[in-house]
Protein backbone atom coordinates (compact mmCIF):
# COMPACT_ATOMS: atom_id res chain seq x y z
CA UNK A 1 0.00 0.00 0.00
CA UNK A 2 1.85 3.34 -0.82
CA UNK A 3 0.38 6.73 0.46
CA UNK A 4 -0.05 9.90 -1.63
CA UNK A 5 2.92 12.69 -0.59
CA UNK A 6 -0.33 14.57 0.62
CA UNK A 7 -1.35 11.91 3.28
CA UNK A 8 2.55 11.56 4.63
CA UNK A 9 2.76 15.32 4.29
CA UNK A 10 -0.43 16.27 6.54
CA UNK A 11 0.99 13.47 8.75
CA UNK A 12 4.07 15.01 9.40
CA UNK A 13 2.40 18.26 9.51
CA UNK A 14 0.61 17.05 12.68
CA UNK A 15 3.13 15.25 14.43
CA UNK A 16 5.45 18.13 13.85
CA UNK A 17 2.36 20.21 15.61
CA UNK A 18 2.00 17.69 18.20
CA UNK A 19 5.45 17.61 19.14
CA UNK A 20 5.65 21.62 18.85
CA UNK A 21 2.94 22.35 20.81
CA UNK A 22 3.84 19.59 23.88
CA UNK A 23 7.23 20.64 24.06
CA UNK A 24 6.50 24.55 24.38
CA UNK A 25 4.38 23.17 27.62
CA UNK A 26 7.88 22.13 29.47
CA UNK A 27 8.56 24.57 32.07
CA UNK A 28 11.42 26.42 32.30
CA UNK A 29 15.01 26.17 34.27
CA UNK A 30 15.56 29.05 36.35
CA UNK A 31 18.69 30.58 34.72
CA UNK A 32 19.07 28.84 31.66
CA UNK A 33 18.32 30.63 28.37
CA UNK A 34 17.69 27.47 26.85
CA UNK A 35 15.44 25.13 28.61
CA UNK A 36 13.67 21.36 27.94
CA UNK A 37 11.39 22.74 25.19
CA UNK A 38 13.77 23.91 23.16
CA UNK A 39 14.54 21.05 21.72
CA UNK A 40 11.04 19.19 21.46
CA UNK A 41 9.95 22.98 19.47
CA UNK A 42 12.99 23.09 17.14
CA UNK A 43 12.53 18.91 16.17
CA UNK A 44 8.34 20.04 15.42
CA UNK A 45 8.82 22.61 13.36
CA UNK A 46 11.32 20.85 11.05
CA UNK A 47 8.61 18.30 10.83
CA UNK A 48 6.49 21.14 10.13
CA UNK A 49 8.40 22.44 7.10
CA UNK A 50 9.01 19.21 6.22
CA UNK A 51 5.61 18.30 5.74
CA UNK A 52 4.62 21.14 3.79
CA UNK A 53 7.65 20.44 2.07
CA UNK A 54 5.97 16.86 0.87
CA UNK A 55 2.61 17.70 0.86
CA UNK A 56 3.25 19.90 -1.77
CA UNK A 57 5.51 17.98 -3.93
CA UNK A 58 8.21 20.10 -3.61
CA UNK A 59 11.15 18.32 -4.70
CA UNK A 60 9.68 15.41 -6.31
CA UNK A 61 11.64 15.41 -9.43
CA UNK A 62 14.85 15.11 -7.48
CA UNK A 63 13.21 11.63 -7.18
CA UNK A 64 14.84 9.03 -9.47
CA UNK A 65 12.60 6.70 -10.78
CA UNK A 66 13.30 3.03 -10.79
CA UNK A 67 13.29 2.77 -14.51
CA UNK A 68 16.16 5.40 -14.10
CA UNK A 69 18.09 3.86 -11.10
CA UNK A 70 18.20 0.47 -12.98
CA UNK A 71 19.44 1.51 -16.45
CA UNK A 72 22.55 3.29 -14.61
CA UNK A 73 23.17 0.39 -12.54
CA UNK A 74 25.76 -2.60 -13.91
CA UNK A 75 24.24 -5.59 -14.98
CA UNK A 76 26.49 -7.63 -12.52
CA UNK A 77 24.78 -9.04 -9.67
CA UNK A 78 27.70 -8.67 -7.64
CA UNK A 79 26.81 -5.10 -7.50
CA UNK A 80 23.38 -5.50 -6.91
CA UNK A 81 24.20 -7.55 -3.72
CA UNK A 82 26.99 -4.71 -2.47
CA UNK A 83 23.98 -1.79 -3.03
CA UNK A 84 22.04 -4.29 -0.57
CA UNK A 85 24.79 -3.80 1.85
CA UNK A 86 24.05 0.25 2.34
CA UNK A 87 21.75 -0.47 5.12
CA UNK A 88 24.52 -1.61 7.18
CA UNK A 89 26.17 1.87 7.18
CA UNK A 90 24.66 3.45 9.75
CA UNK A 91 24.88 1.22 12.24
CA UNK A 92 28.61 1.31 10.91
CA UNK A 93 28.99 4.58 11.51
CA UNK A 94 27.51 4.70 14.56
CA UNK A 95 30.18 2.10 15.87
CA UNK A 96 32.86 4.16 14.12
CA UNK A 97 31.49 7.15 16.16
CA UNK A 98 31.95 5.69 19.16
CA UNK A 99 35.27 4.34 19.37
CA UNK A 100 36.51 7.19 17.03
CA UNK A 101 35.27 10.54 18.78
CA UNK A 102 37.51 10.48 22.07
CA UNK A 103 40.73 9.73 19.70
CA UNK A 104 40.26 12.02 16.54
CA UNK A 105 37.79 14.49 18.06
CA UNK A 106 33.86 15.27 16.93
CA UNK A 107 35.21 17.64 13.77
CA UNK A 108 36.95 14.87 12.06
CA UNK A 109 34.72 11.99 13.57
CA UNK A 110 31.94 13.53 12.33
CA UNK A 111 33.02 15.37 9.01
CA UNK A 112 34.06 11.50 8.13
CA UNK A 113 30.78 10.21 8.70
CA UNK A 114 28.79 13.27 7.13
CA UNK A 115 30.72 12.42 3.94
CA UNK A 116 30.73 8.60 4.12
CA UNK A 117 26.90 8.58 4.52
CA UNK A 118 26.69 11.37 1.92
CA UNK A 119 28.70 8.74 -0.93
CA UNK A 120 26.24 6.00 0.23
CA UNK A 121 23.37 7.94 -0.42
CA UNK A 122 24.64 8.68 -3.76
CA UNK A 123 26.11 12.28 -3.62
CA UNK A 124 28.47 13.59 -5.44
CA UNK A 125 31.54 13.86 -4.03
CA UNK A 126 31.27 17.72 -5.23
CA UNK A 127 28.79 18.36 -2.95
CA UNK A 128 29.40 15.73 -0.44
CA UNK A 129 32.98 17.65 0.54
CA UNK A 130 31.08 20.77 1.94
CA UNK A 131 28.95 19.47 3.21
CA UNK A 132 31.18 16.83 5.00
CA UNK A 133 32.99 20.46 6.26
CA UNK A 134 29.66 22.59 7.03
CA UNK A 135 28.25 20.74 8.90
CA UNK A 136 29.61 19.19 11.81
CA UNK A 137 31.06 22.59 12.58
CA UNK A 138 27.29 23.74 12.76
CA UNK A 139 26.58 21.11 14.53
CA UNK A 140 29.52 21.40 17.14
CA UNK A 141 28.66 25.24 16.67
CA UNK A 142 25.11 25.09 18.56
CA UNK A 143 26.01 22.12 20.96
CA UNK A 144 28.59 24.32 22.23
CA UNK A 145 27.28 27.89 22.21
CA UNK A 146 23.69 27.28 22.20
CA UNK A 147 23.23 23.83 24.28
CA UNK A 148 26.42 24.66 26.45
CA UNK A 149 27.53 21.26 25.59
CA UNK A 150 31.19 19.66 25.10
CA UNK A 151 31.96 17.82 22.73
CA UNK A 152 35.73 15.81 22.46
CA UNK A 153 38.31 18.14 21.14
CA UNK A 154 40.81 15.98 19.67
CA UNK A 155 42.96 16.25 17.13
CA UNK A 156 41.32 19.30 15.61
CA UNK A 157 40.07 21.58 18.44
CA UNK A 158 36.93 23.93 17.75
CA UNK A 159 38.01 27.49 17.28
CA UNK A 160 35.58 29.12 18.90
């Protein structure tokens, strides 16, 4: 059974709400900026956009279509039986996070992993490099100045 984009869409739409709305109910932590519900708020309304995002069908023809993805792939079934080993990446990388971060740092640790999963998906190493660089210092960027949260230095130390 496969659901119109509308259906998921609205669906995220409300649990995005749901999630919202509960979250901004947390009370606050005397002397904290930041409190519980910032988090539950900020995860809702990505769902939010997200939603929108599908219900509207923008981005669909970023979509390849099977037709597509089949006449690029090569005939070989040895690589149809590798492509059926992508869903053991992120548990992969999830291992490789955690005996990685303390040595190398979260900047490397996770700029690795950003691009790894990026090639998996099917990026282009083009935009998978940036990306790979942008984000985890984001990332480290708001766990350490918004969240007030550490993160292992390592070999490359944050600069800010």
């Amino acid at each position: 059974m496969q659901l119109s984009d509308r259906v998921t869409g609205a669906f995220l739409v409300v649990l995005g709400g749901a999630a919202a709305l509960s979250g901004s109910r947390l009370p606050a932590v005397p002397g904290q900026d930041v409190g519980p519900a910032a988090f539950p708020m900020l995860i809702g309304g990505g769902l939010v956009l997200c939603g929108v995002l599908i219900a509207f069908g923008i981005g669909h023809n970023f979509e390849v279509t099977e037709e597509a993805e089949e006449d690029t792939a090569p005939s070989g079934g040895w690589f149809r039986r590798l492509a059926g080993l992508r869903a053991l990446v992120p548990p992969a990388l999830l291992l490789f996070y955690v005996f990685a971060v303390d040595l190398l740092g979260f900047l490397p640790t996770a700029a690795l992993i950003v691009f790894t999963a990026a090639m998996a998906l099917g990026a282009r190493p083009r935009l998978a490099v940036p990306i790979a660089i942008l984000a985890p210092a984001l990332v480290h960027l708001v766990f350490y100045k918004l969240l007030r949260v550490p993160l292992p230095a390592g070999l490359l130390p944050a600069p800010w």
